[in-house]
Every structure is written in C-alpha cells, then in structure tokens.
Protein backbone atom coordinates (compact mmCIF):
# COMPACT_ATOMS: atom_id res chain seq x y z
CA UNK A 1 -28.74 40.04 28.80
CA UNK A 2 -32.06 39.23 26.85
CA UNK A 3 -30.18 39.56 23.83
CA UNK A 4 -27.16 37.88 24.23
CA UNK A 5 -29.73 34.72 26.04
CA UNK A 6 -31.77 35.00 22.30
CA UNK A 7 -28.49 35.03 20.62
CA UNK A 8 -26.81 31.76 22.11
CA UNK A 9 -30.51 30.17 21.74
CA UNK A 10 -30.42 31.13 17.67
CA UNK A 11 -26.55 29.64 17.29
CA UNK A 12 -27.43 26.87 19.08
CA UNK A 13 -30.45 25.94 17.42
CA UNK A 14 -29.21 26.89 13.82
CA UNK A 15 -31.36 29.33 12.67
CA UNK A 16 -30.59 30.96 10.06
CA UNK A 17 -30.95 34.14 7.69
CA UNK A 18 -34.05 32.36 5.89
CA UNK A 19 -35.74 31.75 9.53
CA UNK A 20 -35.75 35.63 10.53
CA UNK A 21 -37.25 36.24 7.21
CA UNK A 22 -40.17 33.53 7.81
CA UNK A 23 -40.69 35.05 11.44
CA UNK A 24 -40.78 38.04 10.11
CA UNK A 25 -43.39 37.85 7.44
CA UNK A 26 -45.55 35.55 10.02
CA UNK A 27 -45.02 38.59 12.92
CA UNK A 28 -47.16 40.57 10.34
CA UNK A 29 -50.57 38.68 10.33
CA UNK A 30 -52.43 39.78 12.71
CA UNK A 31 -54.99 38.08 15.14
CA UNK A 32 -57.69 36.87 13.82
CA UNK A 33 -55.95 35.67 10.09
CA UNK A 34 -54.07 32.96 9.00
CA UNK A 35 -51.60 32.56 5.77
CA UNK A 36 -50.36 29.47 4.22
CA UNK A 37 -46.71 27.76 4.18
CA UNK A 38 -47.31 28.67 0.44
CA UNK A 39 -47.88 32.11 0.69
CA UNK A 40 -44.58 32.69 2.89
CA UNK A 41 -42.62 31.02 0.46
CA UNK A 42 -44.12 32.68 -2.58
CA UNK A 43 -43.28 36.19 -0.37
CA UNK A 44 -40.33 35.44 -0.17
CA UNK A 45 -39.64 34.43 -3.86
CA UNK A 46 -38.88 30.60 -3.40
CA UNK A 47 -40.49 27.58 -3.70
CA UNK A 48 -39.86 26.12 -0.28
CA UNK A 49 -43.31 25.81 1.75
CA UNK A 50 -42.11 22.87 3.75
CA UNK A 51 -39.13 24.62 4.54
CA UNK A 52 -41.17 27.48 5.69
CA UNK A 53 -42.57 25.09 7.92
CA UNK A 54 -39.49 23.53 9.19
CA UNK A 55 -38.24 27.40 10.13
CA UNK A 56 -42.18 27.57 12.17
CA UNK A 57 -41.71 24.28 13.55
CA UNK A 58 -37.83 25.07 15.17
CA UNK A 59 -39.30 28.83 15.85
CA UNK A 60 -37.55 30.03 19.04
CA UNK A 61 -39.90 33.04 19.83
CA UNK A 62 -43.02 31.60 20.67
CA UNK A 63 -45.23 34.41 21.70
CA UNK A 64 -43.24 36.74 19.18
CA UNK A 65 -44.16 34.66 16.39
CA UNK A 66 -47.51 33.76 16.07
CA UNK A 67 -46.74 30.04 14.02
CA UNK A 68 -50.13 29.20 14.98
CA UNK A 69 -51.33 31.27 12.03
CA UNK A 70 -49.68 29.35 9.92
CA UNK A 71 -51.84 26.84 8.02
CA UNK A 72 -51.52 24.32 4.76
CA UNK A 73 -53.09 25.10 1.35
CA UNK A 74 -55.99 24.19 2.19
CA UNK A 75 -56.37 25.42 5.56
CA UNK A 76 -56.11 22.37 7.39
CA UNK A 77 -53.82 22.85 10.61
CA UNK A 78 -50.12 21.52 11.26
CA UNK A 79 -50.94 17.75 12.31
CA UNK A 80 -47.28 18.05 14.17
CA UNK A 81 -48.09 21.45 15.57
CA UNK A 82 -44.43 22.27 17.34
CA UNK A 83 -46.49 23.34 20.87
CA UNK A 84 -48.31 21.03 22.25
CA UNK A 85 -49.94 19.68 18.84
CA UNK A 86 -53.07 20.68 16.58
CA UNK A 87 -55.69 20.63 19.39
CA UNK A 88 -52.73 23.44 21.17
CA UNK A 89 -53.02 25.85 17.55
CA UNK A 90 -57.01 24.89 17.24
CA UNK A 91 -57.73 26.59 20.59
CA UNK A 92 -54.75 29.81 19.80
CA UNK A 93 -56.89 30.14 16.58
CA UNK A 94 -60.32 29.93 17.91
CA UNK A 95 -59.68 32.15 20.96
CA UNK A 96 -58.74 35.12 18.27
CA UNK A 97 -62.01 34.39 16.89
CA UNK A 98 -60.98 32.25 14.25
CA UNK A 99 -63.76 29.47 13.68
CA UNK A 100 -62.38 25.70 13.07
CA UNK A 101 -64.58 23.13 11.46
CA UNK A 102 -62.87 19.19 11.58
CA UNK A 103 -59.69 20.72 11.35
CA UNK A 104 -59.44 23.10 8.27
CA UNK A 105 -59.88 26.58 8.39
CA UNK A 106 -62.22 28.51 5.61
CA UNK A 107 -59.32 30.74 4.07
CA UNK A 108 -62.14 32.46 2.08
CA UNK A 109 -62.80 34.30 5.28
CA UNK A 110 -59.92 34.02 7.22
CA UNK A 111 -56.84 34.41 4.93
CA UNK A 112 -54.55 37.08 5.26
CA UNK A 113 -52.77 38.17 1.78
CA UNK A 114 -49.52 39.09 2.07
C-alpha cells in the first residue's frame, strides 16, 4: 500500500527519471556534510544545477532525502528552502553538527565530495 501511495504521489507530482537520480546521489551524504547543486549536476554529467534544485525543491520524500544538505556554490543556504524556509534547513544543519555563520556554510570543512 506504501508503494502504490508513493507511486500515485510521483505521477501526480511529475517526477521524473532525472529526480530519482538527484535523490539518489543526495540520500548518499551523510549527516553532518553538505554538497552543492553543482556538484549533483556535475555527478551526474550535466550542466543543470538549478534543475537539481528544482528536483530538491518538488522532493516528495522528505525524511528519505535529506535536501537540507543541499547548498549553493558558495555554501550559502536555499533562500526558498521547500520546508518551512532557510531558518527550517539552518536548524536540520546545525542540529547534525553543522556550524552556520550569516547564512553560508564553510564547505572547506563541511563539503562532502561526491
């Protein structure tokens, strides 16, 4: 019943071959790291990043798929954070240790390389 429930939600909110492969790659960095829109997109041999984050921002696994990770080239957090905005992924990152300072994360400690 789970299944079938995930599969109307998918269909019904388009996503497609492209947006498993995103959740996918994101599923693998794990607490306590973040990766940028960039870096999915290079992994995945395309030169997409904001469609990587259109994929994050329609994600329908939240809790599966830790989007929260997810952060710009620079580091600085998703200004239209899909859940509950960037104050919602500041505290996610923070309470898996992840220190944020005005907004930006320092990805020469906390990046994850795919």
């Amino acid at each position: 019943r789970i299944c079938r429930n995930l599969r109307k939600r998918r269909i019904v909110m388009n996503i497609t071959e492209f947006d498993e492969t995103v959740y996918d790659i994101v599923r693998s960095v794990p607490e306590g790291k973040v990766v940028r829109y960039g870096d999915i997109a290079k992994a995945i041999g395309k030169k997409c990043s904001r469609a990587v984050g259109n994929s994050l921002h329609k994600n329908p696994y939240f809790g599966d798929v830790p989007c929260h990770r997810v952060v710009s080239g620079e580091g600085k957090l998703a200004e239209k954070f899909a859940f509950d905005g960037i104050s919602k992924q500041q505290k996610m990152l923070e309470k898996e240790g992840v220190e944020v300072i005005e907004g930006k994360v320092d990805l020469k400690k906390y990046l994850f390389e795919l």
